[in-house]
C-alpha atoms as a PDB file:
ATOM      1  CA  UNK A   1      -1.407  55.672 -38.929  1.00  0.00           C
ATOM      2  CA  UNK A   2      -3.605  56.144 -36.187  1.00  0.00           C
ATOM      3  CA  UNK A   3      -2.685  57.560 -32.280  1.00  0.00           C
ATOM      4  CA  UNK A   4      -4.009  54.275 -31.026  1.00  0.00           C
ATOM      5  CA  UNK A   5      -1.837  52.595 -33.492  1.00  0.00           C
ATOM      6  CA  UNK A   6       1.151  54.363 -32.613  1.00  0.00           C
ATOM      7  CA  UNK A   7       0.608  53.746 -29.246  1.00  0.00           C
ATOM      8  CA  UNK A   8       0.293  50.090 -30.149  1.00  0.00           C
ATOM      9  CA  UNK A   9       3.461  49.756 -32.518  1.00  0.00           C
ATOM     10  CA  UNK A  10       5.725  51.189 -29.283  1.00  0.00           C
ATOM     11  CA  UNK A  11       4.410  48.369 -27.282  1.00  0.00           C
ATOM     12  CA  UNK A  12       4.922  45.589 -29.714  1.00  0.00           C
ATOM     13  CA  UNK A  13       8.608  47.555 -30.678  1.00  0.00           C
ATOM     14  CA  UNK A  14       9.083  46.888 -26.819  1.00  0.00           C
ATOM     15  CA  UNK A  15       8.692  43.290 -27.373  1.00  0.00           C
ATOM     16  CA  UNK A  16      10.367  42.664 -30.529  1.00  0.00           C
ATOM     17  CA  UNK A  17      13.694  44.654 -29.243  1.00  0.00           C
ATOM     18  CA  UNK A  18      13.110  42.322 -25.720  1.00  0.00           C
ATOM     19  CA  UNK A  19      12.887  45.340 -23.361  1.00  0.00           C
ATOM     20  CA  UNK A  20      10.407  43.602 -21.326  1.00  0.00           C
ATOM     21  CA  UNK A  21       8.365  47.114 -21.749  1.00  0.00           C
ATOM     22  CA  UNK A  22       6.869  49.376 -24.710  1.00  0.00           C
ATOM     23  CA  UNK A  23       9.216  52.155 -26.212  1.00  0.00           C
ATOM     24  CA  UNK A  24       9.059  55.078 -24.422  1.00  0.00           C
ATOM     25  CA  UNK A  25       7.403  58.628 -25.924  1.00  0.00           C
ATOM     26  CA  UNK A  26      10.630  60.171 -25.922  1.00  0.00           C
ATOM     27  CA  UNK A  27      13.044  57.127 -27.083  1.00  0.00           C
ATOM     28  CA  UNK A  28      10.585  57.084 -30.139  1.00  0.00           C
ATOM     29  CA  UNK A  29      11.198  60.710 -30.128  1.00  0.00           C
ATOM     30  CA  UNK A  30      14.865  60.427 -29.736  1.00  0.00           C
ATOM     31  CA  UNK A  31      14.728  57.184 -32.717  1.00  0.00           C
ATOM     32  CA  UNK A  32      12.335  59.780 -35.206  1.00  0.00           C
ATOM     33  CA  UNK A  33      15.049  62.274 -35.051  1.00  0.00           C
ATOM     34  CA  UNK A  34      12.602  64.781 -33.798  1.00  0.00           C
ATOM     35  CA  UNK A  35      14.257  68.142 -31.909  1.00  0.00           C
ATOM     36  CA  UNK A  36      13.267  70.345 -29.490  1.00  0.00           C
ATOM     37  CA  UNK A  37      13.328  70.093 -25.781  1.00  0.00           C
ATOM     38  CA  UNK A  38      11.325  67.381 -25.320  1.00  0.00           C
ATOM     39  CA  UNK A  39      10.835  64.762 -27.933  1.00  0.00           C
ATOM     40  CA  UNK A  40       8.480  62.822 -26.389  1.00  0.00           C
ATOM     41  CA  UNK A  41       5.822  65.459 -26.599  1.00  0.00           C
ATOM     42  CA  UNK A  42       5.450  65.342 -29.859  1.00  0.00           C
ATOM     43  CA  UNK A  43       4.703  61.417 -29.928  1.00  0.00           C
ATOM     44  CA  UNK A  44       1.986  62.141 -27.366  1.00  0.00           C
ATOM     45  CA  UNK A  45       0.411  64.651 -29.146  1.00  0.00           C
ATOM     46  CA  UNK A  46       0.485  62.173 -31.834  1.00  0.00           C
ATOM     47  CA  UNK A  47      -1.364  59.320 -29.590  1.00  0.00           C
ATOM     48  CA  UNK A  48      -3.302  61.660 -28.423  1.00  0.00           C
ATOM     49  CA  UNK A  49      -4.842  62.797 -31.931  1.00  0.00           C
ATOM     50  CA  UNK A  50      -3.419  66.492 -31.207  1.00  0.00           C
ATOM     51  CA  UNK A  51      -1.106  66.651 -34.213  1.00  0.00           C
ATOM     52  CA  UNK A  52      -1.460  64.286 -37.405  1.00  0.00           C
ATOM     53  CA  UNK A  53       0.960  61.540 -37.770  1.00  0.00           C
ATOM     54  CA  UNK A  54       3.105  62.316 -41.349  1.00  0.00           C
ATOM     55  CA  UNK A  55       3.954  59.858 -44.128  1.00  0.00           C
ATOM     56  CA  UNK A  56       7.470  59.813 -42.945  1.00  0.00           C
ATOM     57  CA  UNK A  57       6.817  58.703 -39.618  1.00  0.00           C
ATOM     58  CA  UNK A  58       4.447  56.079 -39.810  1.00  0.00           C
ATOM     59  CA  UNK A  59       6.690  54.790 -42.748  1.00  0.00           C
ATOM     60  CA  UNK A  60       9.315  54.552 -40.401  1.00  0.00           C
ATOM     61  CA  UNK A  61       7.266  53.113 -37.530  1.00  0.00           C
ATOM     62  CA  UNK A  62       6.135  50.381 -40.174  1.00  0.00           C
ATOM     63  CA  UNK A  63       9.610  49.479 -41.067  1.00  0.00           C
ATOM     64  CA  UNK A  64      11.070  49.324 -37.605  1.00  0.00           C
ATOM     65  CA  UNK A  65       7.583  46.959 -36.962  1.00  0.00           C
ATOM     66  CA  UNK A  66       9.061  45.075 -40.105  1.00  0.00           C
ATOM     67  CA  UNK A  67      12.952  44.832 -38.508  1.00  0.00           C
ATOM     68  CA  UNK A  68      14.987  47.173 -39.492  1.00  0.00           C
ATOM     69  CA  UNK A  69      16.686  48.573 -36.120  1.00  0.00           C
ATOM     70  CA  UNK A  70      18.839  51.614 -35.841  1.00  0.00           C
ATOM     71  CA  UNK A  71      22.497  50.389 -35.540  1.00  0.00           C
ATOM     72  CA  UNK A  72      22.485  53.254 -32.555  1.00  0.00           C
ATOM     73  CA  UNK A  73      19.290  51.786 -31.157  1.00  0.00           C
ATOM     74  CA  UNK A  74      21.255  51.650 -27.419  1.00  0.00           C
ATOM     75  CA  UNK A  75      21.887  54.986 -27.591  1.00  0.00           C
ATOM     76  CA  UNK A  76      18.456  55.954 -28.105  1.00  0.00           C
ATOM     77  CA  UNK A  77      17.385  53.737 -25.588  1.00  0.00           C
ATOM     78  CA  UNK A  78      16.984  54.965 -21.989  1.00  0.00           C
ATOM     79  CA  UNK A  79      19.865  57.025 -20.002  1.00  0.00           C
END
């Protein structure tokens, strides 16, 4: 998976969860399960071709573009 794809599959997880907007960096951060301060950062990086984008990752990026939803999707959603 590509940044540009990434940065595509947010958008069209914005649509398919009717948020009227793409997924934020850090909700997809906060979804992943990635840590640290900022969770967010490490998505851009990823869009941004800084950092590679792992198997794990872009296999769960494909499967949330397939359906499957975190049951605590609201809570990853923004506060």
């Amino acid at each position: 998976m590509t940044g540009e794809e990434l940065r595509h599959a947010r958008a069209r997880l914005g649509a398919l969860w009717r948020l009227g907007r793409p997924v934020a960096l850090t909700e997809l951060g906060r979804i992943l399960g990635l840590e640290g301060r900022d969770q967010g950062a490490t998505v851009r990086d990823w869009e941004r071709g800084k950092s590679p984008i792992r198997g794990p990752t872009a296999l769960a990026v494909r499967a949330m573009l397939d359906g499957w939803r975190p049951k605590e999707l609201e809570t990853f959603l923004r506060r």
